[in-house]
PDB file of N, CA and C in Angstrom:
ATOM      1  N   UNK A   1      62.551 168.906  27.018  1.00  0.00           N
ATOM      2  CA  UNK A   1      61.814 168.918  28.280  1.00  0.00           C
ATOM      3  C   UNK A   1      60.319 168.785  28.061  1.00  0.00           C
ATOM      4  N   UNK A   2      59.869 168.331  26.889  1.00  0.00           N
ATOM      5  CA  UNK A   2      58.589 168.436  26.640  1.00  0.00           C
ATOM      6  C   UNK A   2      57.840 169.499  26.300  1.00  0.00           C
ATOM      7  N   UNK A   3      58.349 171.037  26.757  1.00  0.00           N
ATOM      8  CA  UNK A   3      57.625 172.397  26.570  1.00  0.00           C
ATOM      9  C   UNK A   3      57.102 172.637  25.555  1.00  0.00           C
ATOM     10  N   UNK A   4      55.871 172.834  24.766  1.00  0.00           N
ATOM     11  CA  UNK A   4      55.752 173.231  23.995  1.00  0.00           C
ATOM     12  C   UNK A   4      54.524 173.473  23.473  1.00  0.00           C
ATOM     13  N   UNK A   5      54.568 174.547  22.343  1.00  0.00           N
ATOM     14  CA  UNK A   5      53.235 175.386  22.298  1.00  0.00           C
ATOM     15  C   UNK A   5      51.739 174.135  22.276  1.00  0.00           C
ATOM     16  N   UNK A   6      50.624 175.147  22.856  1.00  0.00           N
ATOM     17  CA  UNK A   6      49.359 174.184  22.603  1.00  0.00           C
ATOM     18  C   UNK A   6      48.962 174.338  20.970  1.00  0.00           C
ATOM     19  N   UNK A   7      48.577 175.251  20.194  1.00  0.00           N
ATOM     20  CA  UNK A   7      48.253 174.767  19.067  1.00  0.00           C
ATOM     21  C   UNK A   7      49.188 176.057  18.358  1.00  0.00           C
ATOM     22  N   UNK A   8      49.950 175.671  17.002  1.00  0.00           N
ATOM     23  CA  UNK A   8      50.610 176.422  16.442  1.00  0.00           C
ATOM     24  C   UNK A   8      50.034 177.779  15.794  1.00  0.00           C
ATOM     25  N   UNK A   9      50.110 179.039  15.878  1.00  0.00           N
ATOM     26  CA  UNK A   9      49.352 179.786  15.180  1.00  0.00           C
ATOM     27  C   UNK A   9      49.521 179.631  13.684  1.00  0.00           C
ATOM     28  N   UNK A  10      50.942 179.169  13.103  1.00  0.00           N
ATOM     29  CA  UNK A  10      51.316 179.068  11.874  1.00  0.00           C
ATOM     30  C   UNK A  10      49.954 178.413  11.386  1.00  0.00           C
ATOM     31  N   UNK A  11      49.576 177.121  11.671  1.00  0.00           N
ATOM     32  CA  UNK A  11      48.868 176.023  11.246  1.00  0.00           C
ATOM     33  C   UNK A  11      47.643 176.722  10.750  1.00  0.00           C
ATOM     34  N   UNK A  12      46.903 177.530  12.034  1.00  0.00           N
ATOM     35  CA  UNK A  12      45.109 178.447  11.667  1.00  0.00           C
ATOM     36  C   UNK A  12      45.796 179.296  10.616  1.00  0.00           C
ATOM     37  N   UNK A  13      47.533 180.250  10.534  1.00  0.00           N
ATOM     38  CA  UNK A  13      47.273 181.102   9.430  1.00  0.00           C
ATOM     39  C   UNK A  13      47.063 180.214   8.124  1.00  0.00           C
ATOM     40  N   UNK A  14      47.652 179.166   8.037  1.00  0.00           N
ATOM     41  CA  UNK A  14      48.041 178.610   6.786  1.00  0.00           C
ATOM     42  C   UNK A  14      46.735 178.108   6.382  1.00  0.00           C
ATOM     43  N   UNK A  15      46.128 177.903   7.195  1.00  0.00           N
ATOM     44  CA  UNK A  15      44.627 177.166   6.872  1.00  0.00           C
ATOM     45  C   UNK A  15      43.229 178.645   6.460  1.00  0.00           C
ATOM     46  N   UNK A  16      43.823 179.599   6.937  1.00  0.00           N
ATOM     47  CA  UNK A  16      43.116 180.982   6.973  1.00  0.00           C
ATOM     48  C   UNK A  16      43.271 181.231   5.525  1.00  0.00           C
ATOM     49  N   UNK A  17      44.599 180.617   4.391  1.00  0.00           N
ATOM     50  CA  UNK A  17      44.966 180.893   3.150  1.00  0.00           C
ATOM     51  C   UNK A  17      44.626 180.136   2.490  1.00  0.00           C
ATOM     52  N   UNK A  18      43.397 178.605   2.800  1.00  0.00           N
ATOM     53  CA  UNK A  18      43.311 177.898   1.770  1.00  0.00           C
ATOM     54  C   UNK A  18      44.374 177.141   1.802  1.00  0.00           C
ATOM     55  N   UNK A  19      45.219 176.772   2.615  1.00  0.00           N
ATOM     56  CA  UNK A  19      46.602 176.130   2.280  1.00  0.00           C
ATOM     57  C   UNK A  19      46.148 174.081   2.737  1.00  0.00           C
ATOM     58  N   UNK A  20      45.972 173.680   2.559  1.00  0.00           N
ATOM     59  CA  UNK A  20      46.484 172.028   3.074  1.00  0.00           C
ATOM     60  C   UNK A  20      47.711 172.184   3.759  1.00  0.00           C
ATOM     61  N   UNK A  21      47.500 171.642   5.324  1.00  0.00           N
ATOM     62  CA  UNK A  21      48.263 171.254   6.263  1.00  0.00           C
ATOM     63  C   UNK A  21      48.535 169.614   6.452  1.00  0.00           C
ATOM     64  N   UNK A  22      49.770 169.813   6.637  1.00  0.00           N
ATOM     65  CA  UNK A  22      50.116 168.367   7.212  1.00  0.00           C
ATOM     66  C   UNK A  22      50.955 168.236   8.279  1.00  0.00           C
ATOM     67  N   UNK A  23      51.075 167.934   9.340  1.00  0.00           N
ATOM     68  CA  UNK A  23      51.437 167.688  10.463  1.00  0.00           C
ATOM     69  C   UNK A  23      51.495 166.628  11.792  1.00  0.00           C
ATOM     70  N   UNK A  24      52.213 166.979  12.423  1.00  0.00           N
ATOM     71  CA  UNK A  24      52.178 165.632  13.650  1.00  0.00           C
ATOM     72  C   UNK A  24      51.114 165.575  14.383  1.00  0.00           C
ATOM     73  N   UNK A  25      51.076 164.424  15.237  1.00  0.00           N
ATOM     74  CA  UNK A  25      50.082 164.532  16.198  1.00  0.00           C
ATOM     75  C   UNK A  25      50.720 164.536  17.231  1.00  0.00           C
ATOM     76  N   UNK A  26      50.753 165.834  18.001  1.00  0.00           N
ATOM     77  CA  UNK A  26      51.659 166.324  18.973  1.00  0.00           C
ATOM     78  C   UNK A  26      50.850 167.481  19.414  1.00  0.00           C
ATOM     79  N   UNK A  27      50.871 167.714  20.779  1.00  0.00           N
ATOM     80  CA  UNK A  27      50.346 168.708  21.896  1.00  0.00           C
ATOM     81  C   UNK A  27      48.646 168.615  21.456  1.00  0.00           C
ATOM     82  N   UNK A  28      48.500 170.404  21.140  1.00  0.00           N
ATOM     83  CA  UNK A  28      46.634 170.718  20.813  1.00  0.00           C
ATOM     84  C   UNK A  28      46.338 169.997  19.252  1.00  0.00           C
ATOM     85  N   UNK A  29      47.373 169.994  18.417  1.00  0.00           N
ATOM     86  CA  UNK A  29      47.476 170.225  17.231  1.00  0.00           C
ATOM     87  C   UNK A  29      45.842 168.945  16.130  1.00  0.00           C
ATOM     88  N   UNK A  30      45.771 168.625  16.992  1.00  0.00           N
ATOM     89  CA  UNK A  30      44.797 167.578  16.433  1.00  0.00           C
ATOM     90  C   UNK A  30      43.255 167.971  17.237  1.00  0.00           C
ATOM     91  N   UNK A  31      43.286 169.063  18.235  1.00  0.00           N
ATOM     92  CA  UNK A  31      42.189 170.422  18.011  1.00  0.00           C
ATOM     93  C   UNK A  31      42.128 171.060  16.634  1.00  0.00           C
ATOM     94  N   UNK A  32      42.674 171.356  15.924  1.00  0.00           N
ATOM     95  CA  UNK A  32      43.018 171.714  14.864  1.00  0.00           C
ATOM     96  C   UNK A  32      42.574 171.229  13.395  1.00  0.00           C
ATOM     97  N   UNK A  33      43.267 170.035  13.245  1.00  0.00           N
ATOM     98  CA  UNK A  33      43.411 169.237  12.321  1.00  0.00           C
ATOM     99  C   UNK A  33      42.640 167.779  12.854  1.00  0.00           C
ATOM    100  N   UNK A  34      41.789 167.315  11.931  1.00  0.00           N
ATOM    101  CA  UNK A  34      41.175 166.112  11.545  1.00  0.00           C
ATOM    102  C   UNK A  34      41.859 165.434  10.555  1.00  0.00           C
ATOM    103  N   UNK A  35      42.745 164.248  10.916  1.00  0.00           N
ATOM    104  CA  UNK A  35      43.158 163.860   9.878  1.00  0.00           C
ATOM    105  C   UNK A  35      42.281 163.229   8.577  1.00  0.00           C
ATOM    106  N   UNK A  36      42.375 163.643   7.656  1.00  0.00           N
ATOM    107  CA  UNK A  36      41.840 163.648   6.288  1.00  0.00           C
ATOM    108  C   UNK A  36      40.640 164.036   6.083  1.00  0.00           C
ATOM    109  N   UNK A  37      40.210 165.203   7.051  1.00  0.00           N
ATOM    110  CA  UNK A  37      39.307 165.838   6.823  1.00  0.00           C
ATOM    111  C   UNK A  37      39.639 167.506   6.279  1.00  0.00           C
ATOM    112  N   UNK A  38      40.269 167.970   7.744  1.00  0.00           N
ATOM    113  CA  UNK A  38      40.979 169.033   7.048  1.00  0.00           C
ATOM    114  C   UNK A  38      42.376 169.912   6.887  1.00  0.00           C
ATOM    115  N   UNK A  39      43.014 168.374   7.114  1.00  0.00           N
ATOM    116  CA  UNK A  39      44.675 168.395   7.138  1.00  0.00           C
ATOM    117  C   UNK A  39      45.172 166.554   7.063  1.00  0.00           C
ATOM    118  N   UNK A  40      46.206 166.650   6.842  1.00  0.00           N
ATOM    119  CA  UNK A  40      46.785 165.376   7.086  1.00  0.00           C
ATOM    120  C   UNK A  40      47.518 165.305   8.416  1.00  0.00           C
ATOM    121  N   UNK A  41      47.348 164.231   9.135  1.00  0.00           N
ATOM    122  CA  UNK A  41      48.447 164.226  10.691  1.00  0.00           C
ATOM    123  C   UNK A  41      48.761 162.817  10.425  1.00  0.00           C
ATOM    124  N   UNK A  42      49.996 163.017  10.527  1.00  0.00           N
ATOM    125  CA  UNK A  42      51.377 162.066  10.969  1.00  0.00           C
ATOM    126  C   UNK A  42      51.677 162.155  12.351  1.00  0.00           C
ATOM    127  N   UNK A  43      52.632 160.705  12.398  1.00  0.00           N
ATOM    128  CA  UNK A  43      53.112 159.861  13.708  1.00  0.00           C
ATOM    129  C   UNK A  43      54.317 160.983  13.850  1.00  0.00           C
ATOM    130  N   UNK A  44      54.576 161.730  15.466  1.00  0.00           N
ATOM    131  CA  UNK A  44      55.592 162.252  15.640  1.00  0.00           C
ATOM    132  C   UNK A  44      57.393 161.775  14.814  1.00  0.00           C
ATOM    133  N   UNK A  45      57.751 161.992  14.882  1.00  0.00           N
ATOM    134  CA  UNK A  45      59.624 161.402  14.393  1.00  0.00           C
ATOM    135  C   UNK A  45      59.421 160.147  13.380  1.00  0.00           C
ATOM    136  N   UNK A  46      58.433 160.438  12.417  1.00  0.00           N
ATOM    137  CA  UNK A  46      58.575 159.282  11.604  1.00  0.00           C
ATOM    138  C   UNK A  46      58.234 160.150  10.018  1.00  0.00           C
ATOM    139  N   UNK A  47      59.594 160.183   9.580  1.00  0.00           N
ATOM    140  CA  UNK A  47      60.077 160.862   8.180  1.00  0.00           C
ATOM    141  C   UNK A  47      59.463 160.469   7.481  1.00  0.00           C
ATOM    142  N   UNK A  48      59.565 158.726   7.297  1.00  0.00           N
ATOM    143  CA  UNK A  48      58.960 158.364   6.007  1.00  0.00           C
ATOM    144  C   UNK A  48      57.115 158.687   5.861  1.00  0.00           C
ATOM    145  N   UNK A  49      56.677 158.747   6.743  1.00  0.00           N
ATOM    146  CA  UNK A  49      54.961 158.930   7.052  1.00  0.00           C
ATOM    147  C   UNK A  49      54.836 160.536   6.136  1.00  0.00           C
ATOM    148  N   UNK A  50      55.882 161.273   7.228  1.00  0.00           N
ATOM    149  CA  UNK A  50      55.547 162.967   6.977  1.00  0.00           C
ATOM    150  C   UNK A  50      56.132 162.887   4.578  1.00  0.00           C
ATOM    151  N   UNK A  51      56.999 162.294   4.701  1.00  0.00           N
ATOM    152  CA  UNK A  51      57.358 162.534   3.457  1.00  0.00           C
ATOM    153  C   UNK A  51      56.475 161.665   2.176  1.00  0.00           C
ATOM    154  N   UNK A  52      55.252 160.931   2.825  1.00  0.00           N
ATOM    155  CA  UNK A  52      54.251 160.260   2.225  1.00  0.00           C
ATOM    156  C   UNK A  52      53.223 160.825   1.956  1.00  0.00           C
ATOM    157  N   UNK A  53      52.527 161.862   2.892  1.00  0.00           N
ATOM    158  CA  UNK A  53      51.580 162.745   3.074  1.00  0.00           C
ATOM    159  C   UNK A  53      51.861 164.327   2.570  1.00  0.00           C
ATOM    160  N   UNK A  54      53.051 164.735   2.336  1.00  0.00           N
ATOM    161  CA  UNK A  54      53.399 165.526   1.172  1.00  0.00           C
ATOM    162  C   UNK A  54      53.510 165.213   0.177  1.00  0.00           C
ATOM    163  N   UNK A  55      53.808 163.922  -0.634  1.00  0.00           N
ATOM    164  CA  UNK A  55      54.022 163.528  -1.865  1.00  0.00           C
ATOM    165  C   UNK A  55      52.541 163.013  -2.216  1.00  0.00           C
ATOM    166  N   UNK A  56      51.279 162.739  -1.515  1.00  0.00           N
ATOM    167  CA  UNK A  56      49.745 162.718  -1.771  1.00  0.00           C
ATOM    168  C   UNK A  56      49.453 163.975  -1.551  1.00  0.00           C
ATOM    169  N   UNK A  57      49.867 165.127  -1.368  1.00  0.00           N
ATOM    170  CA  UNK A  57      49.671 166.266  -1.481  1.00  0.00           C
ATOM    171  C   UNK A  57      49.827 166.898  -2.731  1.00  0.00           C
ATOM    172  N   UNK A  58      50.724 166.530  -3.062  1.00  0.00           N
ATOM    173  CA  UNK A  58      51.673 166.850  -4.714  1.00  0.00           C
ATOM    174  C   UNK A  58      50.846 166.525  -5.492  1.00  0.00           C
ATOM    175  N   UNK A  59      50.110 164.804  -5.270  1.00  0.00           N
ATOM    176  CA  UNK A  59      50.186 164.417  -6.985  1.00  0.00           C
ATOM    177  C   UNK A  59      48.028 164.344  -6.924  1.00  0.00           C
ATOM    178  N   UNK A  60      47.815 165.117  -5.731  1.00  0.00           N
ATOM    179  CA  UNK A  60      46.326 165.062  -5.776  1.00  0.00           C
ATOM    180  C   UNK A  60      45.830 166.428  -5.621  1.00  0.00           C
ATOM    181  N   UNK A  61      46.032 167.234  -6.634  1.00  0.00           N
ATOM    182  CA  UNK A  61      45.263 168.518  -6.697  1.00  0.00           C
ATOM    183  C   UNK A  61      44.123 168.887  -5.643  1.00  0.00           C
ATOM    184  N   UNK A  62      43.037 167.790  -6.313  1.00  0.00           N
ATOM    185  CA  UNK A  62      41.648 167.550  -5.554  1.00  0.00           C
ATOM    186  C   UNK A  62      41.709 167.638  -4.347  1.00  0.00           C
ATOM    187  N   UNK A  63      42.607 166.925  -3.485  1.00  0.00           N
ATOM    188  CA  UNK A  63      43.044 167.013  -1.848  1.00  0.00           C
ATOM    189  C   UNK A  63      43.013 168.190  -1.513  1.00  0.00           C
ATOM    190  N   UNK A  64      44.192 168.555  -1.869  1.00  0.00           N
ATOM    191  CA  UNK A  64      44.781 169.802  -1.520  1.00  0.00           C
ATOM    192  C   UNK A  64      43.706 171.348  -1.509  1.00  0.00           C
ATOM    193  N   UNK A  65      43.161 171.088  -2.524  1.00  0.00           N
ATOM    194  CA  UNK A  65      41.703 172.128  -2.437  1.00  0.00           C
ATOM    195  C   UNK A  65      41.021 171.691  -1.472  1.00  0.00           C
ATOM    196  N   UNK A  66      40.175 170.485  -1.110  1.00  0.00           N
ATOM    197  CA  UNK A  66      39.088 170.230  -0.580  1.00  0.00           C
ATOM    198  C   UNK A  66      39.908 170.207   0.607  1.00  0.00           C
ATOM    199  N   UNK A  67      40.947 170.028   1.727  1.00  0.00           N
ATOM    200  CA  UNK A  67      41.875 170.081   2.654  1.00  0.00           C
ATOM    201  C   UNK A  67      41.675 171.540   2.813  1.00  0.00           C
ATOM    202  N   UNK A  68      42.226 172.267   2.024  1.00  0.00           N
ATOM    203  CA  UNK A  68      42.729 173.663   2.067  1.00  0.00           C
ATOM    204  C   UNK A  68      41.173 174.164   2.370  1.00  0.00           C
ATOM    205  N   UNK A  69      39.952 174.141   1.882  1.00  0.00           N
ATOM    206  CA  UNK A  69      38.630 174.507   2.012  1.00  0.00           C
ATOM    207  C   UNK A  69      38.117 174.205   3.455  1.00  0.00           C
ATOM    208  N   UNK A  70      38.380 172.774   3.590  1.00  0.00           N
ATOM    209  CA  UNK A  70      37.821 172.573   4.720  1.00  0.00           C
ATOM    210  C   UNK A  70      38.582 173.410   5.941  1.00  0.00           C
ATOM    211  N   UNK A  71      40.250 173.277   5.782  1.00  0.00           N
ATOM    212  CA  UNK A  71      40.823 174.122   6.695  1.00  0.00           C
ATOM    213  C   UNK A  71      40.050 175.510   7.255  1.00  0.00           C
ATOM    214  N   UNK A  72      40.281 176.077   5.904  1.00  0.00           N
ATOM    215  CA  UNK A  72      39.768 177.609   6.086  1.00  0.00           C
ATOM    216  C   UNK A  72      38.364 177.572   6.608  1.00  0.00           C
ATOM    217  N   UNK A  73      37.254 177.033   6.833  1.00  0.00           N
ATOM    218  CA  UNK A  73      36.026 176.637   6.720  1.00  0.00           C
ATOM    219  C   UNK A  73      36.131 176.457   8.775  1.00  0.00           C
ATOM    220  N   UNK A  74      36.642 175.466   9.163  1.00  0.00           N
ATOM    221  CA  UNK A  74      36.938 175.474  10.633  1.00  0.00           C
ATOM    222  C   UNK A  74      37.525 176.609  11.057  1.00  0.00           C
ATOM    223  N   UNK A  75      38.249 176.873  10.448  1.00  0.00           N
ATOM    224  CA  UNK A  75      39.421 178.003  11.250  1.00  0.00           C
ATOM    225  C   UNK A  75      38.187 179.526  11.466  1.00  0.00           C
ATOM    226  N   UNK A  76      37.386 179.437  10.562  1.00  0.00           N
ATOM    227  CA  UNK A  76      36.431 180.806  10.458  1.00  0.00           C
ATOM    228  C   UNK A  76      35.599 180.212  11.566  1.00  0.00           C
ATOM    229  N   UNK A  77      34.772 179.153  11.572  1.00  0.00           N
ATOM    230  CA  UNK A  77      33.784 178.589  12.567  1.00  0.00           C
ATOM    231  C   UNK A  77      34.405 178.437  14.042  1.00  0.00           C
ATOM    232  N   UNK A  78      35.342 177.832  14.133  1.00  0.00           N
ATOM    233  CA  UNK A  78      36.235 177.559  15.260  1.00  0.00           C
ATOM    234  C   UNK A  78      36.893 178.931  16.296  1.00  0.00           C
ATOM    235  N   UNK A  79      37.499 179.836  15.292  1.00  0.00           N
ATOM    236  CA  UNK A  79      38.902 180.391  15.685  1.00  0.00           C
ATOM    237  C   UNK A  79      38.810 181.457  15.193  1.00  0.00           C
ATOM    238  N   UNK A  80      37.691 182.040  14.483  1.00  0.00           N
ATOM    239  CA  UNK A  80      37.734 183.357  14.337  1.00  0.00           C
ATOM    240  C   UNK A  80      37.311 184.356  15.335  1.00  0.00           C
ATOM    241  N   UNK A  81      37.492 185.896  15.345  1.00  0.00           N
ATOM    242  CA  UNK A  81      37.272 186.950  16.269  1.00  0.00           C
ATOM    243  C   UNK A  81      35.658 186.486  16.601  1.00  0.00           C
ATOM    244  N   UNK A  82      34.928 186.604  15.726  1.00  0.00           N
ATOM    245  CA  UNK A  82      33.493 186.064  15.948  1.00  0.00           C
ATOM    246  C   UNK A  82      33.353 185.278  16.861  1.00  0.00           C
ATOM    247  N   UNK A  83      34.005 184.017  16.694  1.00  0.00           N
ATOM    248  CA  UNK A  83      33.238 182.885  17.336  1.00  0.00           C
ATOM    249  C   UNK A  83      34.128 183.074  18.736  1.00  0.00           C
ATOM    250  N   UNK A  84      34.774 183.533  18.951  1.00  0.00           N
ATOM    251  CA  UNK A  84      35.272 183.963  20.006  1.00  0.00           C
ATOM    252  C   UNK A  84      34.309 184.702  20.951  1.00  0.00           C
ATOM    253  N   UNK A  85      34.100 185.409  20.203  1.00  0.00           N
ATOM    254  CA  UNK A  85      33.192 186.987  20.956  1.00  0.00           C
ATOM    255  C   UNK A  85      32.045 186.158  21.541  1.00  0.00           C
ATOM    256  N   UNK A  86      31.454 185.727  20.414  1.00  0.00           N
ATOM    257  CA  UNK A  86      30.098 184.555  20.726  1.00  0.00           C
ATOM    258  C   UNK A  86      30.445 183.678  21.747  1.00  0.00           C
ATOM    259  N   UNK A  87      31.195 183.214  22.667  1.00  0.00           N
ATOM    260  CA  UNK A  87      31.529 182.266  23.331  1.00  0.00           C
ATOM    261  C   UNK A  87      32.117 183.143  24.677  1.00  0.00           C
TER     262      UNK A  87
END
């Protein structure tokens, strides 16, 4: 029916850990994520894309830090209690 969340909380925790995200571009989620800035986003229902952008995840260390940095880096500026309060 279309329902579904505006931005995943999973996504800010995982990015709160330094983690590299990769995901669709579907609902808020690209509020979130800049593709190849500080996540990777893929085409909704298309396997081979999502299973391309994990396997450049794998074999590029470097990504995955500077992804995972930048994540955490927005998620504090963006989405933390702070910048909340401030706003």
């Amino acid at each position: 029916d279309g329902d579904r969340d505006g931005l995943p909380n999973v996504l800010m925790e995982a990015q709160s850990q330094l983690l590299a995200c990769v995901s669709t571009k579907v609902s808020a989620i690209a509020e979130l994520i800049e593709d190849g800035d500080n996540g990777l986003l893929v085409p909704p229902s298309d396997p081979p894309a999502l299973a391309k952008a994990i396997e450049r995840l794998i074999r590029d260390p470097a990504l995955r830090a500077r992804l995972g940095q930048r994540g955490h880096d927005i998620v504090r500026q963006r989405f933390s209690f702070e910048a909340g309060v401030e706003r």
